[in-house]
C-alpha atoms as a PDB file:
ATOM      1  CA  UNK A   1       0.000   0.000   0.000  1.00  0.00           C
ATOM      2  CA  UNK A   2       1.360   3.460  -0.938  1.00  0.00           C
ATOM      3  CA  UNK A   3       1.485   6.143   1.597  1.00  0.00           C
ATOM      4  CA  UNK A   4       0.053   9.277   1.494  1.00  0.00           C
ATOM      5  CA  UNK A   5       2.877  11.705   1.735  1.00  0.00           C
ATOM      6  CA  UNK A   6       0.497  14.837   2.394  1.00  0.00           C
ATOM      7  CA  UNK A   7      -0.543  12.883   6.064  1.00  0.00           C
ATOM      8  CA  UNK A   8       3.109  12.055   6.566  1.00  0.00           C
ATOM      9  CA  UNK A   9       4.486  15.855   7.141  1.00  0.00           C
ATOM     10  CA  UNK A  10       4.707  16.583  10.922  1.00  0.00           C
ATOM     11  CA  UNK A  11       2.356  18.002  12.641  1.00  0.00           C
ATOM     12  CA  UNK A  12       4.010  21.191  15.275  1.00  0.00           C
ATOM     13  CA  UNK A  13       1.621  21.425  18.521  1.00  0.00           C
ATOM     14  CA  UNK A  14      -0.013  24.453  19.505  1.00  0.00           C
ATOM     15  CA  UNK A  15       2.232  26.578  21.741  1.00  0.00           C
ATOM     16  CA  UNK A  16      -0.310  26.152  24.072  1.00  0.00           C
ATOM     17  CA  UNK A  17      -0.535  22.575  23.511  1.00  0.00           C
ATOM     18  CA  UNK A  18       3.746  22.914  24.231  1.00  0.00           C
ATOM     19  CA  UNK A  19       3.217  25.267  27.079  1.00  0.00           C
ATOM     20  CA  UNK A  20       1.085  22.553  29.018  1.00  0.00           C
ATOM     21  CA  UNK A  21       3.632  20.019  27.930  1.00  0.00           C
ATOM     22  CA  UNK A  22       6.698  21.871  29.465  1.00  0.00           C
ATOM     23  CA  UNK A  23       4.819  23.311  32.551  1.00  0.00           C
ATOM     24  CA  UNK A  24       2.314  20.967  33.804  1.00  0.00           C
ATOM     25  CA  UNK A  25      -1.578  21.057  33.111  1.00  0.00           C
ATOM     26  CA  UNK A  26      -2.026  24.004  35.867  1.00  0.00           C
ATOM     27  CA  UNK A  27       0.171  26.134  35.226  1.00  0.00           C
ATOM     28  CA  UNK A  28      -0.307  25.973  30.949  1.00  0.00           C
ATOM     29  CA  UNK A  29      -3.984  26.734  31.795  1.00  0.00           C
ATOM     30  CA  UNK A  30      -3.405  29.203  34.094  1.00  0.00           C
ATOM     31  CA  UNK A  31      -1.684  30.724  30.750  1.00  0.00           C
ATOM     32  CA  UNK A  32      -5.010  30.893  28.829  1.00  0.00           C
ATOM     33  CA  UNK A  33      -5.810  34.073  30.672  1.00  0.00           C
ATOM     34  CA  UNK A  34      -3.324  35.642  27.357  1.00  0.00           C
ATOM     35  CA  UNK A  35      -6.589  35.216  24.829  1.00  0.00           C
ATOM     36  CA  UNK A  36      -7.166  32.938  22.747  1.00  0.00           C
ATOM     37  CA  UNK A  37      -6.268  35.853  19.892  1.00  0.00           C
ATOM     38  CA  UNK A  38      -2.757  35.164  21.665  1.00  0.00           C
ATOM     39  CA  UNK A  39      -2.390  32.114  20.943  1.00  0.00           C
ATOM     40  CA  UNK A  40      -3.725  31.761  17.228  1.00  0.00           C
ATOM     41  CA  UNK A  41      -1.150  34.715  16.217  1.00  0.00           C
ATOM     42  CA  UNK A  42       1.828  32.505  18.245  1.00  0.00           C
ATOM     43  CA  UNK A  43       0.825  29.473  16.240  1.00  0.00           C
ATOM     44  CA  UNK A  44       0.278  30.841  12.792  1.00  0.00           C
ATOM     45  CA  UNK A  45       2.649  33.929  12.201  1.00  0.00           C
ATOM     46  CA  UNK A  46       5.351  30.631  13.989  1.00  0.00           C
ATOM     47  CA  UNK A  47       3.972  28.555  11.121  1.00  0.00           C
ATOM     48  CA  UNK A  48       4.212  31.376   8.553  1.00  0.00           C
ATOM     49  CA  UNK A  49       8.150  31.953   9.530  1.00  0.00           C
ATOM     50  CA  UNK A  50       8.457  28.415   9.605  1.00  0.00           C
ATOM     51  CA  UNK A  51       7.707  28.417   6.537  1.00  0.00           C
ATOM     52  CA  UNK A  52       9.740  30.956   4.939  1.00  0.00           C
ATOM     53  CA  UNK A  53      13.013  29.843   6.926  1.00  0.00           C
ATOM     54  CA  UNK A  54      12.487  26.142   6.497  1.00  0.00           C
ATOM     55  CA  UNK A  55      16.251  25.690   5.847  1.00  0.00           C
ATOM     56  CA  UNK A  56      16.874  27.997   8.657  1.00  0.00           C
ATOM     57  CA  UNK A  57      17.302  24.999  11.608  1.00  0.00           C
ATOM     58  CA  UNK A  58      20.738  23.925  10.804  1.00  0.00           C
ATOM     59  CA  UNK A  59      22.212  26.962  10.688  1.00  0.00           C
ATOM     60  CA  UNK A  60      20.899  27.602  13.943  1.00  0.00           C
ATOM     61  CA  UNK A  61      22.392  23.915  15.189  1.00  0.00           C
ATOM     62  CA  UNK A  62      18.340  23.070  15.663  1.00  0.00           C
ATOM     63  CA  UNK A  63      16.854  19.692  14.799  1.00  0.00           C
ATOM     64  CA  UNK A  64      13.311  19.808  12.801  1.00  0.00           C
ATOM     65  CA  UNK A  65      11.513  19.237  15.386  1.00  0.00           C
ATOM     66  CA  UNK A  66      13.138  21.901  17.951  1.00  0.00           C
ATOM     67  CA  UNK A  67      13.332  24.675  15.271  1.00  0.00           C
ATOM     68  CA  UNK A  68       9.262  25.101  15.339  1.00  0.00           C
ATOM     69  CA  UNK A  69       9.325  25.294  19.093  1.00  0.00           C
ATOM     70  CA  UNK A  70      12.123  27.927  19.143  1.00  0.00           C
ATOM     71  CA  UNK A  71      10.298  29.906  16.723  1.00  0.00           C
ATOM     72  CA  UNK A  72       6.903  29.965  19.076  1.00  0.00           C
ATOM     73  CA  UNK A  73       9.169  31.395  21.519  1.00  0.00           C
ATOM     74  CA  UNK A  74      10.634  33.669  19.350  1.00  0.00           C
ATOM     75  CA  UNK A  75       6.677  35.188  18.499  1.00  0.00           C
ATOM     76  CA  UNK A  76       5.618  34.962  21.843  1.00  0.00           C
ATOM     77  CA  UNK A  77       8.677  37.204  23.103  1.00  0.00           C
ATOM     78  CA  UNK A  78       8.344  39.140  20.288  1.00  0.00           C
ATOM     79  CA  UNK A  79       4.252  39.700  20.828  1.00  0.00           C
ATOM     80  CA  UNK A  80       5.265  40.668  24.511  1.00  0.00           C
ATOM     81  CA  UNK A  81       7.561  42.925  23.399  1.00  0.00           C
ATOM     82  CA  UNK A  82       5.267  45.164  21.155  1.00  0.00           C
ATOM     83  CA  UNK A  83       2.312  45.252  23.831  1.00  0.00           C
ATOM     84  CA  UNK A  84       2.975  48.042  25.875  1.00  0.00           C
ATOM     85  CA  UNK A  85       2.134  46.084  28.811  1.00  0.00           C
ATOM     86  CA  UNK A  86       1.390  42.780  30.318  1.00  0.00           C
ATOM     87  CA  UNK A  87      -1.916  44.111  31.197  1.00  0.00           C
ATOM     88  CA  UNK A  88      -2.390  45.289  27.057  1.00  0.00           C
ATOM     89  CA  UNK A  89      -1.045  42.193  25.448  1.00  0.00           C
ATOM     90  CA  UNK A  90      -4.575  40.775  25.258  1.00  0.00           C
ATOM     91  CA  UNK A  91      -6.251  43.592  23.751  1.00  0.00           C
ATOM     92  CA  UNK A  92      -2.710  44.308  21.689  1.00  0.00           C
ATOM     93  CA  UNK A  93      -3.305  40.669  20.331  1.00  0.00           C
ATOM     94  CA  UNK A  94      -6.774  41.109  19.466  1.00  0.00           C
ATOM     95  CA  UNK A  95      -6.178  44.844  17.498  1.00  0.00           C
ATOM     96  CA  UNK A  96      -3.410  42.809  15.612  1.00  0.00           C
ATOM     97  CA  UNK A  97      -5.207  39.904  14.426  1.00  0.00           C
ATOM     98  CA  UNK A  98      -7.959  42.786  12.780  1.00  0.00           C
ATOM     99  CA  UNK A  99      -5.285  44.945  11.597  1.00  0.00           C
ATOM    100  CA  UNK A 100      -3.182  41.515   9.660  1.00  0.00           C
ATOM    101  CA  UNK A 101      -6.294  41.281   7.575  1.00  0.00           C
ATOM    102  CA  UNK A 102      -5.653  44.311   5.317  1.00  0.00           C
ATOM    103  CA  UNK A 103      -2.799  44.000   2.812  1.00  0.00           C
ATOM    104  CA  UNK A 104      -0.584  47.281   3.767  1.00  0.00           C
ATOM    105  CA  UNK A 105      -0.039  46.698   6.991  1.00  0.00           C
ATOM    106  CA  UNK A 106       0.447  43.056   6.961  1.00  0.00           C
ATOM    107  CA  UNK A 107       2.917  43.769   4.490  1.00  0.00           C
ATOM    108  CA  UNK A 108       4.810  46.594   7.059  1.00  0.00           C
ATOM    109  CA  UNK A 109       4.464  44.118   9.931  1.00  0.00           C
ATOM    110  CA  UNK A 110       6.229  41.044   8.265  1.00  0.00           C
ATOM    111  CA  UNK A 111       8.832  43.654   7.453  1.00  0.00           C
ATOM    112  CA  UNK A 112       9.240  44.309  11.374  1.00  0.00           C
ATOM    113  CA  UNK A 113       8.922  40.740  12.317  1.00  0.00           C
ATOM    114  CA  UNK A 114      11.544  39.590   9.724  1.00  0.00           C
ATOM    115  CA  UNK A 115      13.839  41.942  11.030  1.00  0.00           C
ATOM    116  CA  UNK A 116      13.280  41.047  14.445  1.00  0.00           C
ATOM    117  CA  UNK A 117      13.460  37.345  13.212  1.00  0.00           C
ATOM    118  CA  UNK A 118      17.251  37.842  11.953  1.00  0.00           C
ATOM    119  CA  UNK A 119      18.410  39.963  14.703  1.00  0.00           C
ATOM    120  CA  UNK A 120      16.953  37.485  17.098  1.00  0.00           C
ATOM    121  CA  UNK A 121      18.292  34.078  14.906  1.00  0.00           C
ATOM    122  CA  UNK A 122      21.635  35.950  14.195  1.00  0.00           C
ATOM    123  CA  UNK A 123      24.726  33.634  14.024  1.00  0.00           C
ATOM    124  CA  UNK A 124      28.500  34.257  12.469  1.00  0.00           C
ATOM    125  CA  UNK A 125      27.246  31.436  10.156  1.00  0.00           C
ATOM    126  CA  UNK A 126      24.615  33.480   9.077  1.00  0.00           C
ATOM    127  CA  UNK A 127      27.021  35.997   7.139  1.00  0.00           C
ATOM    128  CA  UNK A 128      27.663  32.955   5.325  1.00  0.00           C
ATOM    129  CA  UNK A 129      25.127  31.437   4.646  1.00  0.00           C
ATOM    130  CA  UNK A 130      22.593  34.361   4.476  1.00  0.00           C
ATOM    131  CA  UNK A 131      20.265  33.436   6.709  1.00  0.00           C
ATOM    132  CA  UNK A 132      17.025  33.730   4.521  1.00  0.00           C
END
């Protein structure tokens, strides 16, 4: 029987689904209090630079199946970053998620975030191998 290649790719867990993993049960609920608008922009702008770095990992001496993790950490300290507050990441998260869906400033954010994305993932090795 031939397998079906499209079901074979690996699936990456939810950051929350990681969270609860690394922490415990308790204390990755207790984290739900961030929104759930927090955790779908960890999850898919992670899967989004995932996807344009795929050959990113081994530069970064990162396995495939650490380098998605990393990069959920990378976009959560990044999200936390551009709240001005703890107390305003919530709402922060929810204005983003509205704002991504028109075209000009999605296009100005990815511009921020893949600048962040190389200053955070910078390595000598990087220079060269352009870090893409």
């Amino acid at each position: 029987m031939l397998e079906d290649k499209s079901n074979s790719r690996q699936v990456t867990k939810s950051f929350h689904e990681n969270l609860i993993q690394r922490l415990g049960p308790y204390e990755g609920r207790v984290l739900e209090a961030l929104g759930h608008d927090f955790f779908y922009l960890v999850d898919h702008l992670s899967a989004d630079l995932y996807e344009k770095h795929p050959k990113d990992a081994p530069l970064l001496d990162l396995n495939e199946s650490e380098f998605p993790w990393e990069l959920q950490v990378f976009t959560n300290q990044f999200l936390r970053e551009c709240a001005q507050s703890k107390g305003e990441l919530t709402k922060f998260c929810s204005g983003l998620r509205k704002k991504l869906e028109d075209t000009e400033f999605r296009k100005k954010f990815w511009k921020i975030l893949d600048a962040a994305y190389q200053q955070h993932f910078y390595v000598t090795d990087s220079e060269k191998h352009f870090l893409v």
